[in-house]
PDB file of N, CA and C in Angstrom:
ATOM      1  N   UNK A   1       0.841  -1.184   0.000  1.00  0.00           N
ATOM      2  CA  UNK A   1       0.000   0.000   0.000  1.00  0.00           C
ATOM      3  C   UNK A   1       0.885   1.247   0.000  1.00  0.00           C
ATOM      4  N   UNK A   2       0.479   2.117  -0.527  1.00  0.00           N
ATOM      5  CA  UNK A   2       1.236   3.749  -0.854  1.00  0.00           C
ATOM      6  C   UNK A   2       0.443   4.555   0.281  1.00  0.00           C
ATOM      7  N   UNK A   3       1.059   5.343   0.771  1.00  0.00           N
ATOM      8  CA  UNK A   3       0.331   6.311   1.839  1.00  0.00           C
ATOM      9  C   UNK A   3       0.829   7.728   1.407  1.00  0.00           C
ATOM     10  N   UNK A   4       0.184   8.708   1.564  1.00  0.00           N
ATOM     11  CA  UNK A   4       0.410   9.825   1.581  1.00  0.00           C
ATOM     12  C   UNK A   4       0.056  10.900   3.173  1.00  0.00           C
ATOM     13  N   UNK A   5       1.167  11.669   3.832  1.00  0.00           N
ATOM     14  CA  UNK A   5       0.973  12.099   5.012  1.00  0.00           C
ATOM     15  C   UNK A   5       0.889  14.069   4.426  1.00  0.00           C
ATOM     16  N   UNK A   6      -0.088  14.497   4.993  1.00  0.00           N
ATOM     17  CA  UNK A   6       0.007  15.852   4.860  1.00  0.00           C
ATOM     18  C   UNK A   6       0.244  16.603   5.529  1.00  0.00           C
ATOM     19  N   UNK A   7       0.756  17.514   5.770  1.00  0.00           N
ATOM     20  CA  UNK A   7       1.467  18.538   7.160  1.00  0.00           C
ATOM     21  C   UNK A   7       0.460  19.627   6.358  1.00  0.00           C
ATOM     22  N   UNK A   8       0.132  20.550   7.346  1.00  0.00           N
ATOM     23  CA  UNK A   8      -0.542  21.390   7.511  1.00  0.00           C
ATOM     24  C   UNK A   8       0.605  22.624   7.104  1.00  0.00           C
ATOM     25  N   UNK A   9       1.642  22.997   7.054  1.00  0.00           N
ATOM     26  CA  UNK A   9       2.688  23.690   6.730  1.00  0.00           C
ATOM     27  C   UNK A   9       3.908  23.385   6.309  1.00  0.00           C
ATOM     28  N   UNK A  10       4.735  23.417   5.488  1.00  0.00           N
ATOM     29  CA  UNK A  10       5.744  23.142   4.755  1.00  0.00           C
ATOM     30  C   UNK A  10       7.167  23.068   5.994  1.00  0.00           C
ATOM     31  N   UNK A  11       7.484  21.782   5.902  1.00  0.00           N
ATOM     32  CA  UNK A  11       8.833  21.429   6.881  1.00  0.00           C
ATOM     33  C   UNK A  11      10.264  21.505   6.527  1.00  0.00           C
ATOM     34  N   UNK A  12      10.822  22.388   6.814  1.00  0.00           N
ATOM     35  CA  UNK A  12      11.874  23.257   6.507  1.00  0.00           C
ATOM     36  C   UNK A  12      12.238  23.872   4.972  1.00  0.00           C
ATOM     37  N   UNK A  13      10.542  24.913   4.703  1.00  0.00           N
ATOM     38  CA  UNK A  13      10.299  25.420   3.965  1.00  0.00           C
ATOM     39  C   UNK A  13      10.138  24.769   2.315  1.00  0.00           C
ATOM     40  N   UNK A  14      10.302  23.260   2.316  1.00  0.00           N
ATOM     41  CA  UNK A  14       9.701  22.565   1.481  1.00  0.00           C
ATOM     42  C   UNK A  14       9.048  21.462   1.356  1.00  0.00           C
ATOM     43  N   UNK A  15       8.918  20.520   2.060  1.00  0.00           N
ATOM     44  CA  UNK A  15       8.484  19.475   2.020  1.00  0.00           C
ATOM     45  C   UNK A  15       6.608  19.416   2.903  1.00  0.00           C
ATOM     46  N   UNK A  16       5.639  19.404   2.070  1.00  0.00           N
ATOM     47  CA  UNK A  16       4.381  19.213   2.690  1.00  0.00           C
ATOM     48  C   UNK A  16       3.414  18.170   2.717  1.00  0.00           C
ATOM     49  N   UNK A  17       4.098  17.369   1.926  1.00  0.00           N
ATOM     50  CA  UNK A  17       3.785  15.666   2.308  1.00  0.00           C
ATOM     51  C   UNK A  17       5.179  14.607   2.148  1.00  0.00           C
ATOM     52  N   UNK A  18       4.650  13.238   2.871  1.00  0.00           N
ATOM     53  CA  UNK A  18       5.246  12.051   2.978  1.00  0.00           C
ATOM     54  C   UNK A  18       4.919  11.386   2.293  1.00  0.00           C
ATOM     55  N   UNK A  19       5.219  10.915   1.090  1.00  0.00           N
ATOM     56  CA  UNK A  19       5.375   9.131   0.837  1.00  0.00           C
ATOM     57  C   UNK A  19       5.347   8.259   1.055  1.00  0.00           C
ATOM     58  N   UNK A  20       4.836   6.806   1.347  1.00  0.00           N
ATOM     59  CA  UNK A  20       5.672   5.847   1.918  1.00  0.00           C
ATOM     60  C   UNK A  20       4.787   4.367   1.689  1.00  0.00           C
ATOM     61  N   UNK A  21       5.562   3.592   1.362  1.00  0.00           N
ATOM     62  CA  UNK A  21       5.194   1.952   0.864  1.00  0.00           C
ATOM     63  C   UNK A  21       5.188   1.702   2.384  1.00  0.00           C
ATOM     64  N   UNK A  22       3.892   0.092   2.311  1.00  0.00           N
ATOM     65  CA  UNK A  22       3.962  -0.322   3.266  1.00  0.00           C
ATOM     66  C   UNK A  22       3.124  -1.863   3.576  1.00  0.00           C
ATOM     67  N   UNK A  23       3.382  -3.175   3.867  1.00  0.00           N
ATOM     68  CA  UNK A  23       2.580  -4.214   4.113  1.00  0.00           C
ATOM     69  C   UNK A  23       1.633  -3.563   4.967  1.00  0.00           C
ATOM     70  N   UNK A  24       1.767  -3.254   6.077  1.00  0.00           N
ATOM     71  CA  UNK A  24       1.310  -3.118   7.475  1.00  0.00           C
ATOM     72  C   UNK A  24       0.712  -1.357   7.469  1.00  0.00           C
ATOM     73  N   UNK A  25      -0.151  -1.003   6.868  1.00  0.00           N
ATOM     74  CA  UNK A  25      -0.675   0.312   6.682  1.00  0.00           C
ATOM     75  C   UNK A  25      -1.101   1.043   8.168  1.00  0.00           C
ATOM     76  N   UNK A  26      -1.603   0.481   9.420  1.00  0.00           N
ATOM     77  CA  UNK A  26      -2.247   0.746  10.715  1.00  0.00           C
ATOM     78  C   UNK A  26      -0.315   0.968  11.140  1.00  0.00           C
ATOM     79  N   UNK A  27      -0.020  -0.172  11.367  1.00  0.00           N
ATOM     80  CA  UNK A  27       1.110   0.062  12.139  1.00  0.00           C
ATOM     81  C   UNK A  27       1.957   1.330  11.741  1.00  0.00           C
ATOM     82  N   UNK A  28       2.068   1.249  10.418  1.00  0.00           N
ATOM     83  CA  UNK A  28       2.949   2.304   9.987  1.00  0.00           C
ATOM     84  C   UNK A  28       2.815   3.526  10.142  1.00  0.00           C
ATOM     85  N   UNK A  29       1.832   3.851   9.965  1.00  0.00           N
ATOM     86  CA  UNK A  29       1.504   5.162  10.688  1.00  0.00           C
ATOM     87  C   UNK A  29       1.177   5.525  11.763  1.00  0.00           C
ATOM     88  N   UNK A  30       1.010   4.172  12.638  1.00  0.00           N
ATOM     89  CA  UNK A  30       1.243   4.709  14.149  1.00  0.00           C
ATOM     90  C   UNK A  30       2.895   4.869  14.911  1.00  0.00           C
ATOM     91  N   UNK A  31       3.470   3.870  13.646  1.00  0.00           N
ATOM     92  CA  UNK A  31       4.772   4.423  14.065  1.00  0.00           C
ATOM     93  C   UNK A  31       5.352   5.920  13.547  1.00  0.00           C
ATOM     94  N   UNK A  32       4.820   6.290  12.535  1.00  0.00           N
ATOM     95  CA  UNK A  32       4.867   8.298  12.024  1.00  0.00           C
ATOM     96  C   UNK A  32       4.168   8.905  13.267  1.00  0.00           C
ATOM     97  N   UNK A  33       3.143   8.724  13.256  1.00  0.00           N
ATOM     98  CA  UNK A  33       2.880   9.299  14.065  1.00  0.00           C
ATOM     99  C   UNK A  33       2.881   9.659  15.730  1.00  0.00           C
ATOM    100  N   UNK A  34       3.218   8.267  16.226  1.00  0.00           N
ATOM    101  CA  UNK A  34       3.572   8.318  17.678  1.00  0.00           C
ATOM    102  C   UNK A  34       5.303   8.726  17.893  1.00  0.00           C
ATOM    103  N   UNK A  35       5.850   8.990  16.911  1.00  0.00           N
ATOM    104  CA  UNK A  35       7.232   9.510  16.540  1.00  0.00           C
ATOM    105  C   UNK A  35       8.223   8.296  16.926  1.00  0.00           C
ATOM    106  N   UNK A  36       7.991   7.219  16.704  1.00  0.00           N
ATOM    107  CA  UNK A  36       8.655   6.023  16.799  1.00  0.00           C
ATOM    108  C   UNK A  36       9.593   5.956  16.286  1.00  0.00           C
ATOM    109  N   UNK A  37      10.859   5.308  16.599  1.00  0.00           N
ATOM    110  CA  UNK A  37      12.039   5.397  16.336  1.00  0.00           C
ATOM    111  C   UNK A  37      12.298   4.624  14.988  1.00  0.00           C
ATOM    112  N   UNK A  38      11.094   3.884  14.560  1.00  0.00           N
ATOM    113  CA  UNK A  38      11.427   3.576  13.264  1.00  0.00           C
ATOM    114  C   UNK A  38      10.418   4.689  12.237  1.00  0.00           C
ATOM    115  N   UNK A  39       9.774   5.735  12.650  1.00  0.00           N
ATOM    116  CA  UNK A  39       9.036   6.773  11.986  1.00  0.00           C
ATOM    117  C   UNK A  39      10.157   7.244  10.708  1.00  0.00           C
ATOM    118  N   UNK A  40       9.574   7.826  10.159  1.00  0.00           N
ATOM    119  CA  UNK A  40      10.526   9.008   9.582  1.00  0.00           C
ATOM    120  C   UNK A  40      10.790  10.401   9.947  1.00  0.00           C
ATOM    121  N   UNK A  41      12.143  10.969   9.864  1.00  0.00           N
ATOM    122  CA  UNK A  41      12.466  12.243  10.993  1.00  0.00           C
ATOM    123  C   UNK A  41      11.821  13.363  10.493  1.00  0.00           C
ATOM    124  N   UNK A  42      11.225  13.678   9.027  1.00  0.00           N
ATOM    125  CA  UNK A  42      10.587  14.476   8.609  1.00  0.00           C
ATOM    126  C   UNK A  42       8.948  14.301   8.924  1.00  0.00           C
ATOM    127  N   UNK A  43       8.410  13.453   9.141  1.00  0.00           N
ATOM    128  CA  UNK A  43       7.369  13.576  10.237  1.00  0.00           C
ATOM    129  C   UNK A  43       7.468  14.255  11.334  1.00  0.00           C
ATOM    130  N   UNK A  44       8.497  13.281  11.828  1.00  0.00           N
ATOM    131  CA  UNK A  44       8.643  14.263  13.406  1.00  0.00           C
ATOM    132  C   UNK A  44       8.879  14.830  13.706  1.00  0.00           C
ATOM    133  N   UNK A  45       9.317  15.995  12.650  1.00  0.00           N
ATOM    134  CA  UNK A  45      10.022  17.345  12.520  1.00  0.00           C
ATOM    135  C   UNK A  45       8.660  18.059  12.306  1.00  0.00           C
ATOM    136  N   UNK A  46       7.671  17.747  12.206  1.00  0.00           N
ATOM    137  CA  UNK A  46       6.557  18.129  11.545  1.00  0.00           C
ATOM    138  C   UNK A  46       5.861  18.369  12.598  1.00  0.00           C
ATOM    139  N   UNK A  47       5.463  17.111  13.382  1.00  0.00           N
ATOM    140  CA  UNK A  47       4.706  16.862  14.575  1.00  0.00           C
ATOM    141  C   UNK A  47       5.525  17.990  15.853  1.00  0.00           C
ATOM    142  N   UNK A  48       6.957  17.623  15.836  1.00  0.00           N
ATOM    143  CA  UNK A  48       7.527  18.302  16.333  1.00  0.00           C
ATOM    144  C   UNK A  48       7.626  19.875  16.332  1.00  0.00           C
ATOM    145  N   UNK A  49       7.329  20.146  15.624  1.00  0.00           N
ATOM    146  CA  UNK A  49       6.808  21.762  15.257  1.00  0.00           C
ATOM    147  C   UNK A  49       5.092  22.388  15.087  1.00  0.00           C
ATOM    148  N   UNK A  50       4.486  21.243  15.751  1.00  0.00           N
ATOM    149  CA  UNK A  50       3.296  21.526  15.961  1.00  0.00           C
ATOM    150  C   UNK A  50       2.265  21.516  14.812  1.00  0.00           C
ATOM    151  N   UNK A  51       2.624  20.808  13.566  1.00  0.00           N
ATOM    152  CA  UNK A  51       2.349  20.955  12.228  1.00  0.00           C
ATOM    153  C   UNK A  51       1.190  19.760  12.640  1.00  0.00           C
ATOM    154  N   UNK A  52       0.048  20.168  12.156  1.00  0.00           N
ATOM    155  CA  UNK A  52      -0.910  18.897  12.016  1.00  0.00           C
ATOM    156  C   UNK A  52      -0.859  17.795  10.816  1.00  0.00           C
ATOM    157  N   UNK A  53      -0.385  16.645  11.065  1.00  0.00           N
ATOM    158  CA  UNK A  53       0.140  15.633   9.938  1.00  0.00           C
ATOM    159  C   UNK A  53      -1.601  14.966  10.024  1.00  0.00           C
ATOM    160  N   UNK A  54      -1.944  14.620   8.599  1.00  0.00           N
ATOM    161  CA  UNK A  54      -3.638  14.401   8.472  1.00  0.00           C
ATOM    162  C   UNK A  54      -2.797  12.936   7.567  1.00  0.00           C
ATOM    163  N   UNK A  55      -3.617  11.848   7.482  1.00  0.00           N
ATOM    164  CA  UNK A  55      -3.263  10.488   6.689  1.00  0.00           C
ATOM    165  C   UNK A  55      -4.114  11.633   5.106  1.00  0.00           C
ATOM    166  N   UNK A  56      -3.421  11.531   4.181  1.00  0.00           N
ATOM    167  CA  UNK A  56      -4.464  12.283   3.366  1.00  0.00           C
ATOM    168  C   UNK A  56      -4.723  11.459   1.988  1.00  0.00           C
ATOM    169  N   UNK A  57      -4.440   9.989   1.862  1.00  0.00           N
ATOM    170  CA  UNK A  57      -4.516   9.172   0.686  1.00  0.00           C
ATOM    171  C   UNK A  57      -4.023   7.764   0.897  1.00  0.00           C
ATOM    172  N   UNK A  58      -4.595   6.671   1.064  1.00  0.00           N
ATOM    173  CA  UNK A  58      -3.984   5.526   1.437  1.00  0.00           C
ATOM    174  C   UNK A  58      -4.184   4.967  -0.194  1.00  0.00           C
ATOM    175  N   UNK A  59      -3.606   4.001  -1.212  1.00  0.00           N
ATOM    176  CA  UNK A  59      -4.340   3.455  -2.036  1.00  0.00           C
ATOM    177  C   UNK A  59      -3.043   2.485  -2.674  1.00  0.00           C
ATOM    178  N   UNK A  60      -3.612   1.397  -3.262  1.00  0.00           N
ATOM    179  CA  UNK A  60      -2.327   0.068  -3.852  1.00  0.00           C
ATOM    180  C   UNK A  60      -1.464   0.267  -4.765  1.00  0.00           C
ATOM    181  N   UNK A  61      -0.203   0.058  -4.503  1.00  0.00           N
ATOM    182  CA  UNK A  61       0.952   0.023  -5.081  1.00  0.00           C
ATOM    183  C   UNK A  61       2.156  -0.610  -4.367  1.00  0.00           C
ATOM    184  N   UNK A  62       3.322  -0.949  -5.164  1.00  0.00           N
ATOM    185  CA  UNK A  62       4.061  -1.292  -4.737  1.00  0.00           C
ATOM    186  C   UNK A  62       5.486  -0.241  -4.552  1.00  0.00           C
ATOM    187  N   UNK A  63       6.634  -0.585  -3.700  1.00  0.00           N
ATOM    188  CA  UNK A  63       7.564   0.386  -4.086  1.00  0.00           C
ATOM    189  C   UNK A  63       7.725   1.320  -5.235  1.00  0.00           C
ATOM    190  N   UNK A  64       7.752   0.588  -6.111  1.00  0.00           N
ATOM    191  CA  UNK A  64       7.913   0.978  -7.673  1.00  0.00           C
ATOM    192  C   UNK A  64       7.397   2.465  -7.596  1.00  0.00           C
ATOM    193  N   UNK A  65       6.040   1.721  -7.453  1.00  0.00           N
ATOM    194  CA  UNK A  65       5.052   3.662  -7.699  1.00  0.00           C
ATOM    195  C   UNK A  65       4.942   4.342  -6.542  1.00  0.00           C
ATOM    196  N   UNK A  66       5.717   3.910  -5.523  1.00  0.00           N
ATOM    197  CA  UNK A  66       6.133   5.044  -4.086  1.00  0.00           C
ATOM    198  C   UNK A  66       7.331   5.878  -4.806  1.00  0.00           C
ATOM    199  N   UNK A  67       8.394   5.359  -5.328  1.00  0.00           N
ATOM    200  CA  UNK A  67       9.440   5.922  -5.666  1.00  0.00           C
ATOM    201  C   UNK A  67       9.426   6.651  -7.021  1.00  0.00           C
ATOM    202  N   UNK A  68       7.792   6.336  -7.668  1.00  0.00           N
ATOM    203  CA  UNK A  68       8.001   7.142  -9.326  1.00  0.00           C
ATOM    204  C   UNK A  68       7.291   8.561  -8.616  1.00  0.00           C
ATOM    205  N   UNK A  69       6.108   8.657  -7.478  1.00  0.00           N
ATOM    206  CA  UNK A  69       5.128   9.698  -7.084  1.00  0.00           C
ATOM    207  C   UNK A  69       6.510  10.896  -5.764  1.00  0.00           C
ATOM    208  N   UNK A  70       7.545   9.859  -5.453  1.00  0.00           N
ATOM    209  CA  UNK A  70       8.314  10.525  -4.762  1.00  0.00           C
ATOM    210  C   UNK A  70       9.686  11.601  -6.401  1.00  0.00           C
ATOM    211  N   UNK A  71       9.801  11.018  -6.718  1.00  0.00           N
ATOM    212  CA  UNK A  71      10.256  11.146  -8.107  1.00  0.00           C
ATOM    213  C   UNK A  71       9.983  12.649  -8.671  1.00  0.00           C
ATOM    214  N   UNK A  72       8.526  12.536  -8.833  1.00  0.00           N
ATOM    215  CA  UNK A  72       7.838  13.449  -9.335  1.00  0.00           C
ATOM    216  C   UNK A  72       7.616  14.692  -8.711  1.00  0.00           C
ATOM    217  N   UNK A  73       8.305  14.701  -7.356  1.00  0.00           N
ATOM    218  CA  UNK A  73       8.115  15.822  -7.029  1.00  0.00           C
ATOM    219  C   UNK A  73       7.575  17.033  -7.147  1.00  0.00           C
ATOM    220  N   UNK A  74       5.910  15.972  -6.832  1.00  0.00           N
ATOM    221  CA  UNK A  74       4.999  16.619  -7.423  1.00  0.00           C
ATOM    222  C   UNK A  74       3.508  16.143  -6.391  1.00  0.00           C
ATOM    223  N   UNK A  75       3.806  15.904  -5.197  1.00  0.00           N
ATOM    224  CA  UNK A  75       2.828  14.881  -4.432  1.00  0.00           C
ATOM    225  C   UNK A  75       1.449  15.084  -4.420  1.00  0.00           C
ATOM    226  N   UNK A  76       1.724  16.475  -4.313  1.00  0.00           N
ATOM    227  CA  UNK A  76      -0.141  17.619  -3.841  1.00  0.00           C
ATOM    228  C   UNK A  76      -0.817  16.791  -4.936  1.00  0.00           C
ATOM    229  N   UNK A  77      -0.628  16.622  -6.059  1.00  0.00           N
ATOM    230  CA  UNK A  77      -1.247  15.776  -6.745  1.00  0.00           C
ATOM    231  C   UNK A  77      -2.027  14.530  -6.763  1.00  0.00           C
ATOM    232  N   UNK A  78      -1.421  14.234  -5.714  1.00  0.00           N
ATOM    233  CA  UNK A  78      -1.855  12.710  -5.332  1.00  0.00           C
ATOM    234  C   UNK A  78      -2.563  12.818  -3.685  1.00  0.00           C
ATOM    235  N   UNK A  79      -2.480  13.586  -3.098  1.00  0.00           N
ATOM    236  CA  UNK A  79      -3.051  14.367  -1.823  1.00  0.00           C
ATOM    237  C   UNK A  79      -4.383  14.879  -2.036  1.00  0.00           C
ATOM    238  N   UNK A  80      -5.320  13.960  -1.433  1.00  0.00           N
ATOM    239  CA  UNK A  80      -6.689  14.668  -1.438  1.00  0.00           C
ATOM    240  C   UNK A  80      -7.173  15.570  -0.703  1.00  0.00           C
ATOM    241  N   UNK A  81      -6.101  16.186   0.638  1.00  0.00           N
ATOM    242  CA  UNK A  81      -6.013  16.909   0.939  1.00  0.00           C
ATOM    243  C   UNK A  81      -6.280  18.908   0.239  1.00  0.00           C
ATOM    244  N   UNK A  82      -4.919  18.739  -0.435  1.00  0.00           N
ATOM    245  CA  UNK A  82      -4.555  19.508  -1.293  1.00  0.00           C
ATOM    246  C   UNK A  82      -5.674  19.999  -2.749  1.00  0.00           C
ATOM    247  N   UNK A  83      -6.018  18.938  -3.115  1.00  0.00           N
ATOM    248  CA  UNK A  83      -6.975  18.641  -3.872  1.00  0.00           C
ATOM    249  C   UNK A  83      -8.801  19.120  -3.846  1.00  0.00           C
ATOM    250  N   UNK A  84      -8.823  19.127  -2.003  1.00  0.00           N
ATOM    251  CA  UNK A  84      -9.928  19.735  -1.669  1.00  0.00           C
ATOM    252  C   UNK A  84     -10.770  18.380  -1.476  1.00  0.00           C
ATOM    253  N   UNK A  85     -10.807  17.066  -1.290  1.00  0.00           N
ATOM    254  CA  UNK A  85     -11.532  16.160  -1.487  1.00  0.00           C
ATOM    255  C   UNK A  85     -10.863  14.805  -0.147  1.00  0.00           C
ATOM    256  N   UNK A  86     -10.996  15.026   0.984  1.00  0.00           N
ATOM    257  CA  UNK A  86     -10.489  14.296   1.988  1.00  0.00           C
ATOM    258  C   UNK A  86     -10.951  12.986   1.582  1.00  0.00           C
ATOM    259  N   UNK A  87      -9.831  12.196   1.535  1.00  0.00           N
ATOM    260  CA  UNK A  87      -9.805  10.750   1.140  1.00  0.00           C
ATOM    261  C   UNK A  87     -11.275  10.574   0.259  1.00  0.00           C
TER     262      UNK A  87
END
């Protein structure tokens, strides 16, 4: 599964979503989000700065198309957030 995380404000003035492949979709984002040591530090730089991180797109893929949508540096796209249309 592909996840997309949205911060409510841009984390160190560029980055306003996360990426991320995953078997285990519940766990994984309780490890982003409870700032777990296997999280990622740009979450918790996020959380850590008081930024509201929203789950804003869960949907199937494999690495492959985590790393072509990270690629593209272009995420808001894929953020239903951004988009105006919550999940």
């Amino acid at each position: 599964m592909i996840y997309i995380l949205h911060f409510s404000k841009k984390v160190a003035e560029h980055a306003q979503h996360y990426v991320g492949f995953t078997n285990d979709t519940e766990r994984r984002l309780q490890e982003h989000l409870n700032c777990h040591e296997n999280g990622s530090p740009l979450v918790k730089a996020a959380i850590e700065s008081g930024f509201n991180v929203e789950v804003a797109n869960i949907f199937e893929g494999d690495r492959k198309v985590e790393r072509e949508i990270k690629r593209q540096k272009n995420t808001s796209r894929f953020c239903s957030i951004c988009r105006g249309s919550k999940k």
